[in-house]
C-alpha atoms as a PDB file:
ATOM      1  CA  UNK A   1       8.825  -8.784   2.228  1.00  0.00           C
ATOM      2  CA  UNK A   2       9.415  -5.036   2.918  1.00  0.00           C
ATOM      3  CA  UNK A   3      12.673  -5.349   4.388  1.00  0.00           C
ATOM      4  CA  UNK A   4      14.644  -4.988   1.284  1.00  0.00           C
ATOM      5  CA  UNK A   5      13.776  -2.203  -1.606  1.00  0.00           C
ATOM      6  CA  UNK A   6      13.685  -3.419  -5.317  1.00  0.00           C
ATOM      7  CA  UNK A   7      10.945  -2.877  -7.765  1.00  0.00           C
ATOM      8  CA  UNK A   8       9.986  -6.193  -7.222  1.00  0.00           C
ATOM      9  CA  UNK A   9       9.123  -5.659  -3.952  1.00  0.00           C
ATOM     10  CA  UNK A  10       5.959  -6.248  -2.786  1.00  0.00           C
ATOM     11  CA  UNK A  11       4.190  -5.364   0.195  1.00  0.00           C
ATOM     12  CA  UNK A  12       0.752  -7.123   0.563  1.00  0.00           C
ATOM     13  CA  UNK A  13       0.281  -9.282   3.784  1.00  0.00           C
ATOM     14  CA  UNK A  14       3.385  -7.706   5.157  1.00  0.00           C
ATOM     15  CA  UNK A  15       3.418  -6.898   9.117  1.00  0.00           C
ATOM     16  CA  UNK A  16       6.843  -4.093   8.623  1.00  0.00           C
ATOM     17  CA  UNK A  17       5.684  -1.160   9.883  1.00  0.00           C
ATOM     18  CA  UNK A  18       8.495   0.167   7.344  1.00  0.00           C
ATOM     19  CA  UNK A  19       7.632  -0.208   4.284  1.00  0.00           C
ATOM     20  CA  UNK A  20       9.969   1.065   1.609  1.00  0.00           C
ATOM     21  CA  UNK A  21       7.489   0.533  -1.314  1.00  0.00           C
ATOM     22  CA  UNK A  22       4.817   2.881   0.469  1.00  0.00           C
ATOM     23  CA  UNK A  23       4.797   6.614   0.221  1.00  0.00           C
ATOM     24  CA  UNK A  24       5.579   8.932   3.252  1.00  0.00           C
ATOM     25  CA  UNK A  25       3.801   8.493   6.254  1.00  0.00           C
ATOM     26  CA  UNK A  26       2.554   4.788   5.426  1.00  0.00           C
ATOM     27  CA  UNK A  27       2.178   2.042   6.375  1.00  0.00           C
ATOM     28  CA  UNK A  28      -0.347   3.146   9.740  1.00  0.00           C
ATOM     29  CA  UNK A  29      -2.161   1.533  11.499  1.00  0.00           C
ATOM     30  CA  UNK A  30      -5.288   0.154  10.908  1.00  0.00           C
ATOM     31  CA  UNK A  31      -8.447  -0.457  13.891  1.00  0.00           C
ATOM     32  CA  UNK A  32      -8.359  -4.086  13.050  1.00  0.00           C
ATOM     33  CA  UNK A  33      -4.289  -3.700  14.102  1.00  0.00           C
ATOM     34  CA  UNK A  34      -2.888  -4.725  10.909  1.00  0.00           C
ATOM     35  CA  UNK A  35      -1.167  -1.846   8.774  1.00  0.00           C
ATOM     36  CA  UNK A  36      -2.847  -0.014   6.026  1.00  0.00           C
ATOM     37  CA  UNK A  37      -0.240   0.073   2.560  1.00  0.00           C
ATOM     38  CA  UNK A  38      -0.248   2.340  -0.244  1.00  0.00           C
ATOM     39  CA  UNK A  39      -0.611   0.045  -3.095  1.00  0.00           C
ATOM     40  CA  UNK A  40       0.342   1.419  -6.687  1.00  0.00           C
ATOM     41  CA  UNK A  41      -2.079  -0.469  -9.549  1.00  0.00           C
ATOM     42  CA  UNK A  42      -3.023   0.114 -13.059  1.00  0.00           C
ATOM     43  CA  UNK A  43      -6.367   0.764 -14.101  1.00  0.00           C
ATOM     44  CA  UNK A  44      -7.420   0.902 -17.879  1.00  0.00           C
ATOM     45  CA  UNK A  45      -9.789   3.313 -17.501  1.00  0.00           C
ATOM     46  CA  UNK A  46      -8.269   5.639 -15.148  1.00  0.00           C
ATOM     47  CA  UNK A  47      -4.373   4.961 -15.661  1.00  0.00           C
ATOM     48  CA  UNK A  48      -2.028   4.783 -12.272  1.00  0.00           C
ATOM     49  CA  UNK A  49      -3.583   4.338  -8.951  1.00  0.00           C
ATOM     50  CA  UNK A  50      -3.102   4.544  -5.232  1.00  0.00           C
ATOM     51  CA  UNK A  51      -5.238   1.958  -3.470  1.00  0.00           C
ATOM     52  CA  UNK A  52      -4.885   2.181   0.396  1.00  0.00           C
ATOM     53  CA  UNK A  53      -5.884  -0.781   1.804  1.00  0.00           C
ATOM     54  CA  UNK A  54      -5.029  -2.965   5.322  1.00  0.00           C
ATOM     55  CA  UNK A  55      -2.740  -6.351   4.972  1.00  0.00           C
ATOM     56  CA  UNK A  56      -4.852  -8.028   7.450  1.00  0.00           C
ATOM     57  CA  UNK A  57      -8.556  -7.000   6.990  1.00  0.00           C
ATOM     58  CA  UNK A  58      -8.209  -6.489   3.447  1.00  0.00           C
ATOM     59  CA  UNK A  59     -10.309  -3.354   3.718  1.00  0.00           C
ATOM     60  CA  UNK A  60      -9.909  -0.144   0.797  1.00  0.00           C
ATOM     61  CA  UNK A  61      -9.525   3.003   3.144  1.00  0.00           C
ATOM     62  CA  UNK A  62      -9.389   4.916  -0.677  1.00  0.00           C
ATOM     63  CA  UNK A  63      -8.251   5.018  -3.787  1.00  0.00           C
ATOM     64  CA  UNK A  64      -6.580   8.055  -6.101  1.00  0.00           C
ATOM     65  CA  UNK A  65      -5.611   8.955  -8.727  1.00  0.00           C
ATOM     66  CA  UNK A  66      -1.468   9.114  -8.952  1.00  0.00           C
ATOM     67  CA  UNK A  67      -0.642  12.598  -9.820  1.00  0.00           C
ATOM     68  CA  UNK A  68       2.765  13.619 -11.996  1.00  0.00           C
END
């Protein structure tokens, strides 16, 4: 899913460990051994976010804020 950049691209369940839809330095690697993304989502309340989060344990390392 990763292997090709578009803005369609998306990288949930993906096992690249390039990922061109992440930000720098992502994907790493998680304990569980899958790779933790940088997933961009809209909030209503709080506008853009960043949700880090594994493909293969599904767990939320964090979530921010997207600054501009």
């Amino acid at each position: 899913m990763c292997n090709t950049c578009s803005t369609e691209t998306k990288h949930r369940n993906s096992r690249h460990t390039e990922c061109c839809t992440c930000m720098n330095g992502y994907p790493k690697k998680c304990s569980c051994g899958g790779l933790i993304h940088v997933e961009e989502t809209e909030s209503e309340s709080f506008g853009t976010l960043l949700v880090f989060r594994c493909d293969k344990c599904n767990f939320v390392f964090d979530i921010q804020e997207e600054e501009y």
